[in-house]
Protein backbone atom coordinates (compact mmCIF):
# COMPACT_ATOMS: atom_id res chain seq x y z
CA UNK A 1 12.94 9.39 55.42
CA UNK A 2 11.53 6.82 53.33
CA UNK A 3 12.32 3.07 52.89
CA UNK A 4 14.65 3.68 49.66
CA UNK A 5 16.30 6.35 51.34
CA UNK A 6 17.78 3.80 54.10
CA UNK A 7 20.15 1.19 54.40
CA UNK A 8 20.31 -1.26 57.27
CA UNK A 9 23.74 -1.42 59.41
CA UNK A 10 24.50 -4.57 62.08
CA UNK A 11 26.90 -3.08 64.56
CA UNK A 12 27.98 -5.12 67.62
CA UNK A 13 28.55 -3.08 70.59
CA UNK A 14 29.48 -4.34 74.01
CA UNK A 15 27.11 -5.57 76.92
CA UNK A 16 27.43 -2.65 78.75
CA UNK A 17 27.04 0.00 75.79
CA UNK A 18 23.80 -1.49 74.74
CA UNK A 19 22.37 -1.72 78.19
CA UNK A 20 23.19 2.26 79.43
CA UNK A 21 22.48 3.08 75.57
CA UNK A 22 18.71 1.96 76.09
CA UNK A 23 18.20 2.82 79.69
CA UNK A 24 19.37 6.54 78.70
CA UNK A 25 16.66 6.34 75.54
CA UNK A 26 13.96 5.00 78.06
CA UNK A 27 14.74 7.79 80.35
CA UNK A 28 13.58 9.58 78.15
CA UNK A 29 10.23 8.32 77.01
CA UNK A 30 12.08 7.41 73.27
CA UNK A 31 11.08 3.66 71.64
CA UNK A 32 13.22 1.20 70.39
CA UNK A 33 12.93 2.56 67.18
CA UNK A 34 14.59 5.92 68.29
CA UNK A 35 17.86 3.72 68.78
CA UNK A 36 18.53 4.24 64.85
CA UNK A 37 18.09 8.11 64.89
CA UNK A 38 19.92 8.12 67.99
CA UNK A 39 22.68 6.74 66.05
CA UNK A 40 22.29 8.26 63.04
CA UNK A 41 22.59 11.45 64.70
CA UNK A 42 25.79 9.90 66.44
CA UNK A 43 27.78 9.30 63.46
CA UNK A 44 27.09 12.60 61.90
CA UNK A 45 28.03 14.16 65.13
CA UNK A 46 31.44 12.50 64.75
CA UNK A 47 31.70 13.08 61.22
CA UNK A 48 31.29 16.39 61.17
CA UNK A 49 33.71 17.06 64.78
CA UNK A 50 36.75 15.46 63.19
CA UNK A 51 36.07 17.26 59.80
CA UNK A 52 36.19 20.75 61.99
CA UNK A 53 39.03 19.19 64.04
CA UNK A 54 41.33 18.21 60.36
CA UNK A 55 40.62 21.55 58.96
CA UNK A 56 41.52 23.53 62.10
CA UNK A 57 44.67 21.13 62.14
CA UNK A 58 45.18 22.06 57.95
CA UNK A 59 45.15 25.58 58.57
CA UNK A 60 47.07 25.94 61.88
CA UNK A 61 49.92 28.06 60.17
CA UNK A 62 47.39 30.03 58.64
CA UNK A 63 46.43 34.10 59.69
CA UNK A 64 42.90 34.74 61.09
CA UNK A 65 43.35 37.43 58.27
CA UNK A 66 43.80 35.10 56.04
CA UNK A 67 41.58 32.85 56.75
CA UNK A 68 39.03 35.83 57.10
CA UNK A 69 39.91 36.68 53.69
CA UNK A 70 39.33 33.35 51.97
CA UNK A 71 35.54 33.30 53.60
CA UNK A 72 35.08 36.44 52.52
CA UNK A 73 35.99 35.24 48.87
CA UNK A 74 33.83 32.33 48.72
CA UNK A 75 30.88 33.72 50.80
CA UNK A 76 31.54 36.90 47.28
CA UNK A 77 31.23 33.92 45.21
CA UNK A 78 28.34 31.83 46.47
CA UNK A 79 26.15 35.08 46.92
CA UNK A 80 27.24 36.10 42.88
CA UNK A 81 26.05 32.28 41.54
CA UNK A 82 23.07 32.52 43.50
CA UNK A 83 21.73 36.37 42.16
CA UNK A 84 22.84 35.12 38.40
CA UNK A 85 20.39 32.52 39.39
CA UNK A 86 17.27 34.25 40.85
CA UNK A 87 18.17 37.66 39.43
């Protein structure tokens, strides 16, 4: 990832985070510059868990079937746009 391709975040955690946060890094051989990936990774971790957890939510009245169905539409989709493309 290059320079333009970051931005730079101050977070404030407690004490206690930031000490068992590091020793758990150094445990494992990573620098202090691994703390950023560490987080990085983190946050899209979360993001992505409480996406899965609002669409599960969104389609709890919905069939397997149906559900099954609409994949199978989009997945027909997708695959179509991409052979237009490279075909």
């Amino acid at each position: 990832m290059s320079e333009s391709e970051t931005v730079r975040w101050t977070l404030t955690v407690s004490k206690e985070t930031d000490i068992a946060l590091r020793t758990f890094l150094a445990q494992r051989g990573l620098k202090k510059g691994d703390l950023s990936k560490f987080v990085e990774d983190a946050v899209r971790w979360q993001v992505f868990n409480r996406t899965v957890q609002s669409v599960r939510e969104r389609n709890a009245g919905v069939s397997p079937k149906e559900i099954a169905a609409a994949v199978d539409e989009a997945l027909a989709a997708v695959r179509a746009e991409r052979f237009r493309k490279t075909g």
